[in-house]
PDB file of N, CA and C in Angstrom:
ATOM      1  N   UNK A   1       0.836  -1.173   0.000  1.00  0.00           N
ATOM      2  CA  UNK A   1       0.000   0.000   0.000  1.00  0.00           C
ATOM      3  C   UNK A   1       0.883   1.239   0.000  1.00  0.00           C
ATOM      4  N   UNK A   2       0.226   2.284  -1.069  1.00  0.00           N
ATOM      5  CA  UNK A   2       1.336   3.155  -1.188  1.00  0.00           C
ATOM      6  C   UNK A   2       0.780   4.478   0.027  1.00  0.00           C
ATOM      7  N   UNK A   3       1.728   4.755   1.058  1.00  0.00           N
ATOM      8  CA  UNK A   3       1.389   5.593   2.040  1.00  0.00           C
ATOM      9  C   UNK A   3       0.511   6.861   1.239  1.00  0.00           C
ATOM     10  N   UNK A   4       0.883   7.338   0.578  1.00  0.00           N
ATOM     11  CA  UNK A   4       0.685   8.629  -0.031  1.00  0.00           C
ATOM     12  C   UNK A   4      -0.981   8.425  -0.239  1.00  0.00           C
ATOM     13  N   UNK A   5      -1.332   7.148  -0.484  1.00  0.00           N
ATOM     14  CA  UNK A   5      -2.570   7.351  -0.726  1.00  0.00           C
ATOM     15  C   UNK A   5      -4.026   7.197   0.482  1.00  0.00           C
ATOM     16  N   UNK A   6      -3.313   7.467   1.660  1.00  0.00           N
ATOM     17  CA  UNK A   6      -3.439   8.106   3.095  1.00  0.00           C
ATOM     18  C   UNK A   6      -4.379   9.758   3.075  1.00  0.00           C
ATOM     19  N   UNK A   7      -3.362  10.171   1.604  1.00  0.00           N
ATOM     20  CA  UNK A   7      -4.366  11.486   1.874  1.00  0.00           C
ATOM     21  C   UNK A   7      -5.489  11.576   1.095  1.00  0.00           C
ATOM     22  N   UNK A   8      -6.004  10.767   0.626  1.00  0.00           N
ATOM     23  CA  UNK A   8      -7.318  11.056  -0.194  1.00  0.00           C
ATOM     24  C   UNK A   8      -8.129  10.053   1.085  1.00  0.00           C
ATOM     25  N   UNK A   9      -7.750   9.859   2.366  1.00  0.00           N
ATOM     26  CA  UNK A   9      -8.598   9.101   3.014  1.00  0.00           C
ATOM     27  C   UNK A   9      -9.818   9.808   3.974  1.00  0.00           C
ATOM     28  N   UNK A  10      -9.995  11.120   3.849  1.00  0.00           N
ATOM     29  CA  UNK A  10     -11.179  11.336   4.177  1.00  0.00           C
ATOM     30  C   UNK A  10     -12.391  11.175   3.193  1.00  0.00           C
ATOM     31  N   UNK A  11     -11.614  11.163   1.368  1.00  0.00           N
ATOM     32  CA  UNK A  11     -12.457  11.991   0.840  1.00  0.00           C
ATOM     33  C   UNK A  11     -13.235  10.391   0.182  1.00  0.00           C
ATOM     34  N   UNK A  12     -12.328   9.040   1.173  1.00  0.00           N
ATOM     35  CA  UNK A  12     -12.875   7.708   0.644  1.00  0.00           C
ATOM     36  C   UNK A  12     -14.134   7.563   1.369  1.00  0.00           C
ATOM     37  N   UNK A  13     -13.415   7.995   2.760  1.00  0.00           N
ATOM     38  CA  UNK A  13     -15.001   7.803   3.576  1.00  0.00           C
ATOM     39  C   UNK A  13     -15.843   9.016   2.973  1.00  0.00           C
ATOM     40  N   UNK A  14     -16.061  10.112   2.476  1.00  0.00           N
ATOM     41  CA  UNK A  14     -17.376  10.985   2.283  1.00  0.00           C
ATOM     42  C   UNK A  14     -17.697  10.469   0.873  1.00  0.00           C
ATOM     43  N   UNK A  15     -16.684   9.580   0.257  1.00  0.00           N
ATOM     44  CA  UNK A  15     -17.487   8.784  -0.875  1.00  0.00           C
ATOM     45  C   UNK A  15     -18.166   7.490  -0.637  1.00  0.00           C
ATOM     46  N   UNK A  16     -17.346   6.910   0.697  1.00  0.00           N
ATOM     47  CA  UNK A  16     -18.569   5.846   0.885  1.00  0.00           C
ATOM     48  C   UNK A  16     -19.755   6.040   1.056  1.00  0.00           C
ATOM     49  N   UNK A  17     -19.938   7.832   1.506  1.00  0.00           N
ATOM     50  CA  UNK A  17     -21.388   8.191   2.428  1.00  0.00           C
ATOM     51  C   UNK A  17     -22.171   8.399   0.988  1.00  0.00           C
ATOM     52  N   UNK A  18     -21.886   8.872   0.178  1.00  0.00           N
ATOM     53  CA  UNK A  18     -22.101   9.593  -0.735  1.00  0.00           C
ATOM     54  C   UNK A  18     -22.641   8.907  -2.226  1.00  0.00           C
ATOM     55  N   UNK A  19     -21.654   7.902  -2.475  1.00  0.00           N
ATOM     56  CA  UNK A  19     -21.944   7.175  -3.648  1.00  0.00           C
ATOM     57  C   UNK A  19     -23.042   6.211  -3.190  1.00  0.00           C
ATOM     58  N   UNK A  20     -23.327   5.552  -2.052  1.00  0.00           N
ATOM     59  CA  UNK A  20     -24.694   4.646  -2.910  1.00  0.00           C
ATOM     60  C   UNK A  20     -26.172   5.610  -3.228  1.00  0.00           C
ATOM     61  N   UNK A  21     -25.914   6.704  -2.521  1.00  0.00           N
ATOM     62  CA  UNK A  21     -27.333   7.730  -3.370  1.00  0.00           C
ATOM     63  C   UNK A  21     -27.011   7.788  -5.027  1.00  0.00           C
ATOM     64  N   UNK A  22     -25.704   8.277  -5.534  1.00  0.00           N
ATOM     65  CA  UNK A  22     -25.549   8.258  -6.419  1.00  0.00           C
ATOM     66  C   UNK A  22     -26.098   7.170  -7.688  1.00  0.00           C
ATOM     67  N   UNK A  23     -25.588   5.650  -7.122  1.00  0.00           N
ATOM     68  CA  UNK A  23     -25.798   4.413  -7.437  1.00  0.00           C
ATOM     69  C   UNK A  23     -27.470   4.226  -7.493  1.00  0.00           C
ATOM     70  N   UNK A  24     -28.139   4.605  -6.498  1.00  0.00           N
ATOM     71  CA  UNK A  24     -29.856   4.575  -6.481  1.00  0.00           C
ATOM     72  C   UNK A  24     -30.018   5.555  -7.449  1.00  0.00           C
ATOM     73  N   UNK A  25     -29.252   6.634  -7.579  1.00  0.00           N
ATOM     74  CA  UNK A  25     -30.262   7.485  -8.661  1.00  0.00           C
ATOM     75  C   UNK A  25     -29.817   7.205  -9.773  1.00  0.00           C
ATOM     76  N   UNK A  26     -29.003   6.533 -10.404  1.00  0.00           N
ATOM     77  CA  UNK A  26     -28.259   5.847 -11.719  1.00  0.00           C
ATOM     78  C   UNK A  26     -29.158   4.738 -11.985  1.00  0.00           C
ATOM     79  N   UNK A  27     -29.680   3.610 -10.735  1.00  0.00           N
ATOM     80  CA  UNK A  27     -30.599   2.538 -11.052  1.00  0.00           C
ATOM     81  C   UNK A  27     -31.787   2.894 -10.857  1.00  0.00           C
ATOM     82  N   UNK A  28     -31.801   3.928 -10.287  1.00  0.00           N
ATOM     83  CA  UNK A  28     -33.626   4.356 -10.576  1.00  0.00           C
ATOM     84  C   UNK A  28     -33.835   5.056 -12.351  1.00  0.00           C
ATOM     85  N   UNK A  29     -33.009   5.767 -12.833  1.00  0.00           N
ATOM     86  CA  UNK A  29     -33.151   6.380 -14.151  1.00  0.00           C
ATOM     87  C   UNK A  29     -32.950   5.381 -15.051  1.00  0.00           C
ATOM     88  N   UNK A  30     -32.335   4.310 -14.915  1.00  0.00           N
ATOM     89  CA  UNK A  30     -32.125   2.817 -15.372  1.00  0.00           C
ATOM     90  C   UNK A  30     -33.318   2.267 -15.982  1.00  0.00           C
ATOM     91  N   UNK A  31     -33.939   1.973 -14.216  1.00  0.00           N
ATOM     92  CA  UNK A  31     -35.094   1.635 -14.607  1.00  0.00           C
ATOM     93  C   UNK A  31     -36.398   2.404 -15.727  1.00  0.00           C
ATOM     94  N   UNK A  32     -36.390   3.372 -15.195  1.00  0.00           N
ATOM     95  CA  UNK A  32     -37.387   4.563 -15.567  1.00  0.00           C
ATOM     96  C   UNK A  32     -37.440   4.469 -17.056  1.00  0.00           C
ATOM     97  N   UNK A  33     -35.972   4.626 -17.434  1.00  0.00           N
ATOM     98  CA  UNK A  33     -35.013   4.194 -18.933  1.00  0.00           C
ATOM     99  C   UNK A  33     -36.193   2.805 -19.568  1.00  0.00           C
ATOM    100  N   UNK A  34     -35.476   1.877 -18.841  1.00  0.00           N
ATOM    101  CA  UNK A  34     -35.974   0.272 -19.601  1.00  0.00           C
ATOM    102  C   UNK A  34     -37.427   0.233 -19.376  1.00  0.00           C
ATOM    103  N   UNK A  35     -37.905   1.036 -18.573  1.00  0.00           N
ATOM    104  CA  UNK A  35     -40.053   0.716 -18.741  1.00  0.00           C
ATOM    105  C   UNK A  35     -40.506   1.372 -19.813  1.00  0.00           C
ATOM    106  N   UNK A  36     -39.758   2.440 -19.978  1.00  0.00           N
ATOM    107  CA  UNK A  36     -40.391   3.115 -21.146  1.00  0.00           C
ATOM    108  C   UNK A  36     -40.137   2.676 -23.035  1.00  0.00           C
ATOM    109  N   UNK A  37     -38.176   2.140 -22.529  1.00  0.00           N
ATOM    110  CA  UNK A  37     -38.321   1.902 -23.825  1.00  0.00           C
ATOM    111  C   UNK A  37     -38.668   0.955 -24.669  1.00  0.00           C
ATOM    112  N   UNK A  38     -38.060  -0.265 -23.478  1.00  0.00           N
ATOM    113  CA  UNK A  38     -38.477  -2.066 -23.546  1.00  0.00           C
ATOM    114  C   UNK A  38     -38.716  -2.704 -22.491  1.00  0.00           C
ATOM    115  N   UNK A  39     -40.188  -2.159 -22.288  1.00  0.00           N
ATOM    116  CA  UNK A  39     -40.594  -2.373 -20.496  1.00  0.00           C
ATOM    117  C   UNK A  39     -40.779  -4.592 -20.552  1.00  0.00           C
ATOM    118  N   UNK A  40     -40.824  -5.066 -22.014  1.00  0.00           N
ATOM    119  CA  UNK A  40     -40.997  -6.978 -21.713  1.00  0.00           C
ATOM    120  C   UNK A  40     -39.656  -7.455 -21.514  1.00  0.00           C
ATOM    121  N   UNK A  41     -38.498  -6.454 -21.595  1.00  0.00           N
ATOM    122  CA  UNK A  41     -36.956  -7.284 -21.603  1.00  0.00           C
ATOM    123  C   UNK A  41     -36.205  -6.614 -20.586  1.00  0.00           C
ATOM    124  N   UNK A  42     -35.781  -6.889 -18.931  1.00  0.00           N
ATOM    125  CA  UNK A  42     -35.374  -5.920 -18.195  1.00  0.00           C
ATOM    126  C   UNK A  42     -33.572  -6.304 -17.841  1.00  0.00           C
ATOM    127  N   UNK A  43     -32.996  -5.363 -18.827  1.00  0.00           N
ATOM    128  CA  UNK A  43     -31.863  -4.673 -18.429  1.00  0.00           C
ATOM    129  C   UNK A  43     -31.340  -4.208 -17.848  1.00  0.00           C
ATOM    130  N   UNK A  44     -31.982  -3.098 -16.978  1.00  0.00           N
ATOM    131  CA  UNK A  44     -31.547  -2.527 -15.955  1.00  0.00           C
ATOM    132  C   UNK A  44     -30.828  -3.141 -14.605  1.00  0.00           C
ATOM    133  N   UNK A  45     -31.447  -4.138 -14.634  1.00  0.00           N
ATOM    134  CA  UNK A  45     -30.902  -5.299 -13.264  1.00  0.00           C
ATOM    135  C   UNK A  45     -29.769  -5.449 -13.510  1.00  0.00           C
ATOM    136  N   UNK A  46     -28.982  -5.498 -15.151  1.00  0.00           N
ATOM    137  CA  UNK A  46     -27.282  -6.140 -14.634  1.00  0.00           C
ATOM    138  C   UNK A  46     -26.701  -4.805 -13.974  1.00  0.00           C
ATOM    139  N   UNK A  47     -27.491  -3.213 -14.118  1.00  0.00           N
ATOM    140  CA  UNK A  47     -27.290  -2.096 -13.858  1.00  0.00           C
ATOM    141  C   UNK A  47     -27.024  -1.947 -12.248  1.00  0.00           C
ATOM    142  N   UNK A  48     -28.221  -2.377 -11.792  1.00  0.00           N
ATOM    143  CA  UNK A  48     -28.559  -2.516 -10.573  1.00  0.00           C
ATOM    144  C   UNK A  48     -27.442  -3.680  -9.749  1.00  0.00           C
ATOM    145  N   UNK A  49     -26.874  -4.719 -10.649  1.00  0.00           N
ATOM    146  CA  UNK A  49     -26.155  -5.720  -9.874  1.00  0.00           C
ATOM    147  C   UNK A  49     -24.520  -4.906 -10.088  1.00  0.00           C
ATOM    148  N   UNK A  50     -24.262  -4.272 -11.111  1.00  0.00           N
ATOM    149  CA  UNK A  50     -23.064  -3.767 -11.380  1.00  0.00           C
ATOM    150  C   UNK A  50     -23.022  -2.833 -10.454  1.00  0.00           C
ATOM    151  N   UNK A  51     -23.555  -1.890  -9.909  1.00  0.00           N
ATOM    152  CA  UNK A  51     -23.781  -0.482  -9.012  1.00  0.00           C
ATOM    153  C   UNK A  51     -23.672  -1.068  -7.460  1.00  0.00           C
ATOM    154  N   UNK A  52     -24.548  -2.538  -7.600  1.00  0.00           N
ATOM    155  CA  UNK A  52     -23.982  -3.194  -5.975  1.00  0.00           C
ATOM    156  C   UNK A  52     -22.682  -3.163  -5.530  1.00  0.00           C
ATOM    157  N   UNK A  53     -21.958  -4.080  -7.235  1.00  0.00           N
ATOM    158  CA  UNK A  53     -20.353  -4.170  -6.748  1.00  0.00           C
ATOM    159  C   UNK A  53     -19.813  -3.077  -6.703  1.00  0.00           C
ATOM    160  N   UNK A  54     -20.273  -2.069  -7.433  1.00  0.00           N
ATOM    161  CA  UNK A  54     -19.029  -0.547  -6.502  1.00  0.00           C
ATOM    162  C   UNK A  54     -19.242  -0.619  -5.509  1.00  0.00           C
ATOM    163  N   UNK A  55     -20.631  -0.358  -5.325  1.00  0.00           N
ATOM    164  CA  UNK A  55     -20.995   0.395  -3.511  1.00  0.00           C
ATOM    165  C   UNK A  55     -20.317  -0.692  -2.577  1.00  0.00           C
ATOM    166  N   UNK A  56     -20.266  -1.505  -2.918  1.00  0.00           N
ATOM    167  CA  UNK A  56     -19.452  -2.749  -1.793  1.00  0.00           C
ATOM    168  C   UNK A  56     -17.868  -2.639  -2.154  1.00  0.00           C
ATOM    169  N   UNK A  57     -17.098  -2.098  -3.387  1.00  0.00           N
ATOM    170  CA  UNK A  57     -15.907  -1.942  -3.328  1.00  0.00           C
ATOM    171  C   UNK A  57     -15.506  -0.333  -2.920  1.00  0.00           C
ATOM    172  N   UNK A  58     -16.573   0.598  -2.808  1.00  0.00           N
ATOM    173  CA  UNK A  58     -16.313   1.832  -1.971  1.00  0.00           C
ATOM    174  C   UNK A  58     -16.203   1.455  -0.957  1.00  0.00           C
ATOM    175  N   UNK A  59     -17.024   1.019  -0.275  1.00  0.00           N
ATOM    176  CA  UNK A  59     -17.330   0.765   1.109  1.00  0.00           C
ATOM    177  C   UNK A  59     -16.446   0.030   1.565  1.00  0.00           C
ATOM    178  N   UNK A  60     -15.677  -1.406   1.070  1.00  0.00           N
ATOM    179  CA  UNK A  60     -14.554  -1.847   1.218  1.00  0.00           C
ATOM    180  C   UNK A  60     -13.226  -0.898   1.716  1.00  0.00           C
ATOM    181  N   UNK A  61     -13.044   0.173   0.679  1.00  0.00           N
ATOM    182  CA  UNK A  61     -12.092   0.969   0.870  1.00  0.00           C
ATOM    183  C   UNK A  61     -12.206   2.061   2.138  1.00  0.00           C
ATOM    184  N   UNK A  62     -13.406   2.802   1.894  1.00  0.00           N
ATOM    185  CA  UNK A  62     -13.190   3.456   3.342  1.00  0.00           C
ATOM    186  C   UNK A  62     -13.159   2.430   4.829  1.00  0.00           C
ATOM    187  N   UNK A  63     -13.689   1.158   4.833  1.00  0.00           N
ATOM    188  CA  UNK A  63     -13.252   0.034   5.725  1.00  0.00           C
ATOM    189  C   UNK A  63     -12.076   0.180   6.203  1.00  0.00           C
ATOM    190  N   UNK A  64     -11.364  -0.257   5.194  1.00  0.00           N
ATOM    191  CA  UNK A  64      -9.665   0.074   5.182  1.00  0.00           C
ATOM    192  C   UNK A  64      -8.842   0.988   5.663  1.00  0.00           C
ATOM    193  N   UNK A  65      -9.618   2.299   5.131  1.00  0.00           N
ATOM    194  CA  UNK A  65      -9.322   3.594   5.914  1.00  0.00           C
ATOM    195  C   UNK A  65      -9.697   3.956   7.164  1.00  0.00           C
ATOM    196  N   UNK A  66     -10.768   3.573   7.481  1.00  0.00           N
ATOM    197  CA  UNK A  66     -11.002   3.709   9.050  1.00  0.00           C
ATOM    198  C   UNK A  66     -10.251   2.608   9.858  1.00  0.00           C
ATOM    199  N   UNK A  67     -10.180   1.563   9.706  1.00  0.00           N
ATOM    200  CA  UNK A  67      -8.615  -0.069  10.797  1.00  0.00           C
ATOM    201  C   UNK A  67      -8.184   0.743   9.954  1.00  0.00           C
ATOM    202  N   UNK A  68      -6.863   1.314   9.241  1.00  0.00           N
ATOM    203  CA  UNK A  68      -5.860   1.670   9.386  1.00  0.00           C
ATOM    204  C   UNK A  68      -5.656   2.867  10.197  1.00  0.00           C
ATOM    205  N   UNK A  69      -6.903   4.162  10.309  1.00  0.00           N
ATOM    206  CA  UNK A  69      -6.729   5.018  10.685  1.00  0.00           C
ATOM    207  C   UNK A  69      -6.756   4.331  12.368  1.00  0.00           C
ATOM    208  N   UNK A  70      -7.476   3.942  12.697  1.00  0.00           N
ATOM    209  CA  UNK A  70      -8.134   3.415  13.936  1.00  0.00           C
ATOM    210  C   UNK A  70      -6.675   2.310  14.561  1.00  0.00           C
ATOM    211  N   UNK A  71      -6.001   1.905  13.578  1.00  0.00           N
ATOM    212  CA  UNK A  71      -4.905   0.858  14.314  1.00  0.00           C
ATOM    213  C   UNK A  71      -3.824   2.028  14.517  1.00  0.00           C
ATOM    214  N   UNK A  72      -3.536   2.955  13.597  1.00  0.00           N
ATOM    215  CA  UNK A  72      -2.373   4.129  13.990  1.00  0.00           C
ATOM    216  C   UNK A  72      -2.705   5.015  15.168  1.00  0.00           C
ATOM    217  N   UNK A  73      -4.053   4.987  15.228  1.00  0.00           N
ATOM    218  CA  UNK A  73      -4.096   5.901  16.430  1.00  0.00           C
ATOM    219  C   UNK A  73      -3.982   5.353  17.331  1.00  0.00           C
ATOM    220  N   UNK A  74      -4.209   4.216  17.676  1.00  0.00           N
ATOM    221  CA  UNK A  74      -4.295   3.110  19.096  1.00  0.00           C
ATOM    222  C   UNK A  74      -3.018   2.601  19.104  1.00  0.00           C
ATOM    223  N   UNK A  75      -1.642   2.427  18.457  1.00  0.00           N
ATOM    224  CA  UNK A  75      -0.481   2.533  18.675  1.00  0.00           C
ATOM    225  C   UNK A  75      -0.071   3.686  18.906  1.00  0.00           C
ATOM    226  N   UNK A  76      -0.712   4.445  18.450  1.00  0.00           N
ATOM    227  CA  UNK A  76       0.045   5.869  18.800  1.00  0.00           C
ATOM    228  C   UNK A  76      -0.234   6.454  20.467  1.00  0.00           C
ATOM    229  N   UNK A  77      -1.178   6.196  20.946  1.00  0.00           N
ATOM    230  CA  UNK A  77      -1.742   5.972  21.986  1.00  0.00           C
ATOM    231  C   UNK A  77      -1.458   5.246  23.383  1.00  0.00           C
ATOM    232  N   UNK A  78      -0.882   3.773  22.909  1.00  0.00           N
ATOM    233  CA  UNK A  78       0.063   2.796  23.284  1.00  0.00           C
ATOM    234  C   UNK A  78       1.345   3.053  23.867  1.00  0.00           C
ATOM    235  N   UNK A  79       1.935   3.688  22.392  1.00  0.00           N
ATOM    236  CA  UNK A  79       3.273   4.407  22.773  1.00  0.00           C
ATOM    237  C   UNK A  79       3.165   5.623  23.375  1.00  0.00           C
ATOM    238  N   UNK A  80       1.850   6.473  23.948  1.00  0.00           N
ATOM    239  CA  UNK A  80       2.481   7.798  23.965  1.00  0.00           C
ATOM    240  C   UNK A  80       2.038   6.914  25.985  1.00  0.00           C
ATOM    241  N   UNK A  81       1.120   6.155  26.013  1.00  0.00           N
ATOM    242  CA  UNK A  81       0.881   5.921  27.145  1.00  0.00           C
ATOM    243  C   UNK A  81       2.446   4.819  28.240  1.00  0.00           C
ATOM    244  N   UNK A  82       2.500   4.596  27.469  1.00  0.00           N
ATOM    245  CA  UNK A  82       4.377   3.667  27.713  1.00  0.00           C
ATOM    246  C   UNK A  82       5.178   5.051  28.004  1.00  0.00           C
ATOM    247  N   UNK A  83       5.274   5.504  27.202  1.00  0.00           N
ATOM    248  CA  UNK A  83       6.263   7.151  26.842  1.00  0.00           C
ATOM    249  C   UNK A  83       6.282   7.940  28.618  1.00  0.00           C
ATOM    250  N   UNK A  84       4.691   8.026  28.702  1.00  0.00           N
ATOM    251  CA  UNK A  84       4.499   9.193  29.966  1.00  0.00           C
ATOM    252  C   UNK A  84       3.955   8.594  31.149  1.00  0.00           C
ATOM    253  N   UNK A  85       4.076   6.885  31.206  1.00  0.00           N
ATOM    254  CA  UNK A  85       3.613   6.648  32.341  1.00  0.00           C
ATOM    255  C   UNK A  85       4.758   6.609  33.773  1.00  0.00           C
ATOM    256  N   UNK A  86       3.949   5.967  34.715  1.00  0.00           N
ATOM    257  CA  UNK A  86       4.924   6.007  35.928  1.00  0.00           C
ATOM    258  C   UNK A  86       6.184   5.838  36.062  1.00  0.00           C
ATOM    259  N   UNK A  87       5.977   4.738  35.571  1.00  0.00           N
ATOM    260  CA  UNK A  87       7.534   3.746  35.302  1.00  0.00           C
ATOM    261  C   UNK A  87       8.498   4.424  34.221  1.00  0.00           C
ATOM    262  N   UNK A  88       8.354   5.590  32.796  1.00  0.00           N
ATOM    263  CA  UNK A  88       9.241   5.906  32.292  1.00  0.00           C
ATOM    264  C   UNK A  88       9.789   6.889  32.933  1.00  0.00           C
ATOM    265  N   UNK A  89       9.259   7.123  34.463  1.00  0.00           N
ATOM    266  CA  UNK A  89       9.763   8.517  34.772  1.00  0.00           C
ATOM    267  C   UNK A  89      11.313   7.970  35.601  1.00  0.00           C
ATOM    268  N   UNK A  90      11.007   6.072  36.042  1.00  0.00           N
ATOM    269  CA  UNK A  90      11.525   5.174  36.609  1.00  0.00           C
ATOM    270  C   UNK A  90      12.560   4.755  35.507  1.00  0.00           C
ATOM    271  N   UNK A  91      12.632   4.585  34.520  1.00  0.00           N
ATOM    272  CA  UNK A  91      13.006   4.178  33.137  1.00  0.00           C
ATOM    273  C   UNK A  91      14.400   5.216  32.923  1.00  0.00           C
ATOM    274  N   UNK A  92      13.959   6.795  33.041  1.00  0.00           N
ATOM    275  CA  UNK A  92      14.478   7.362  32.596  1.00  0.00           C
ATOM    276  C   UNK A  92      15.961   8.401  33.327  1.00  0.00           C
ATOM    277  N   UNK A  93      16.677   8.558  32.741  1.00  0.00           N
ATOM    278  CA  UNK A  93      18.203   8.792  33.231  1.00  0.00           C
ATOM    279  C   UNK A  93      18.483  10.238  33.822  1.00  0.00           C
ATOM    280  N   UNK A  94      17.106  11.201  34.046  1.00  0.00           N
ATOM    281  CA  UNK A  94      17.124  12.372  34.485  1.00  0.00           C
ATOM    282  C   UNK A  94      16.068  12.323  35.574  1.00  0.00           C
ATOM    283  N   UNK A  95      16.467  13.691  36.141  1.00  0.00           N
ATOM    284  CA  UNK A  95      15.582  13.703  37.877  1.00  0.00           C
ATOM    285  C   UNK A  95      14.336  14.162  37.400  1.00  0.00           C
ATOM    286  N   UNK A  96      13.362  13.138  37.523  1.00  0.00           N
ATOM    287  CA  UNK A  96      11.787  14.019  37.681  1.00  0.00           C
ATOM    288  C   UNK A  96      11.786  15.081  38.486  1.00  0.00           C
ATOM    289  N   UNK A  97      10.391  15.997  37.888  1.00  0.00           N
ATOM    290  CA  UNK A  97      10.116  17.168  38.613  1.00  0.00           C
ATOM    291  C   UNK A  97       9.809  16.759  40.043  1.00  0.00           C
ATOM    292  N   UNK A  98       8.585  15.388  40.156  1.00  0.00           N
ATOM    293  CA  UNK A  98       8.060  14.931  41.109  1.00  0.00           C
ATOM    294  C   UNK A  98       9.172  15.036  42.038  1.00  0.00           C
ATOM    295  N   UNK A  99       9.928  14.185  41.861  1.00  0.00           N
ATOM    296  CA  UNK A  99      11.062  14.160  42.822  1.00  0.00           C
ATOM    297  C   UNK A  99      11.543  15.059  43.405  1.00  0.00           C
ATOM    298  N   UNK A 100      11.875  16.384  43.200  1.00  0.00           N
ATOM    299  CA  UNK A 100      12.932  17.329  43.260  1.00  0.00           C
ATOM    300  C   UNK A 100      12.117  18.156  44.179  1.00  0.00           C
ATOM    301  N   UNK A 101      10.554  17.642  43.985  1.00  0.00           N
ATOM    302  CA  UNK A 101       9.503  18.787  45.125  1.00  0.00           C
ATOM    303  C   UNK A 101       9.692  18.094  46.459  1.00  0.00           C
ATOM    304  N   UNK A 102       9.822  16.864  46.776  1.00  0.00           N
ATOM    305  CA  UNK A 102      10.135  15.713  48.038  1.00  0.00           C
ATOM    306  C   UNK A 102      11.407  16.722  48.614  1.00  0.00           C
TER     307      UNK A 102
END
């Protein structure tokens, strides 16, 4: 996965929100389309089955983007909680403030 493509990751999730309206109003004009022109032979359905698989491969992707966003922040979190807890003050090779008020 190429990092860089990290920054179009808000604009995956406001397309997950976004594209299956899109997808309903593409298979509703579909339909609207095939009643009028050849309402005994219906076409529109491979329309309707093709528009599923985006909305499930959008939705896939902002998935992705939220566990990745969601696993960096909870390591980041991890480490900042290791970083500033009790024990690094115990860990570490200079006099805490705590100390110096005793």
């Amino acid at each position: 996965m190429n990092p860089l493509n990290l920054l179009d990751a808000p604009a995956a999730v406001i397309k997950a929100v976004i594209f299956p309206f899109h997808a309903l109003f593409v298979v509703g004009l579909c339909f609207f389309i095939n009643w009028f022109t050849s309402p005994g032979e219906w076409w529109a359905q491979w329309v309707a089955f093709g528009m599923t698989i985006a909305v499930m491969c959008v939705w896939a992707r902002a998935l992705r983007v939220l566990v990745t966003t969601v696993g960096l922040a909870g390591g980041a979190y991890l480490v900042y909680r290791w970083w500033t807890g009790r024990k690094a003050a115990q860990r570490a090779d200079f006099v805490s403030v705590d100390s110096l008020r005793r």
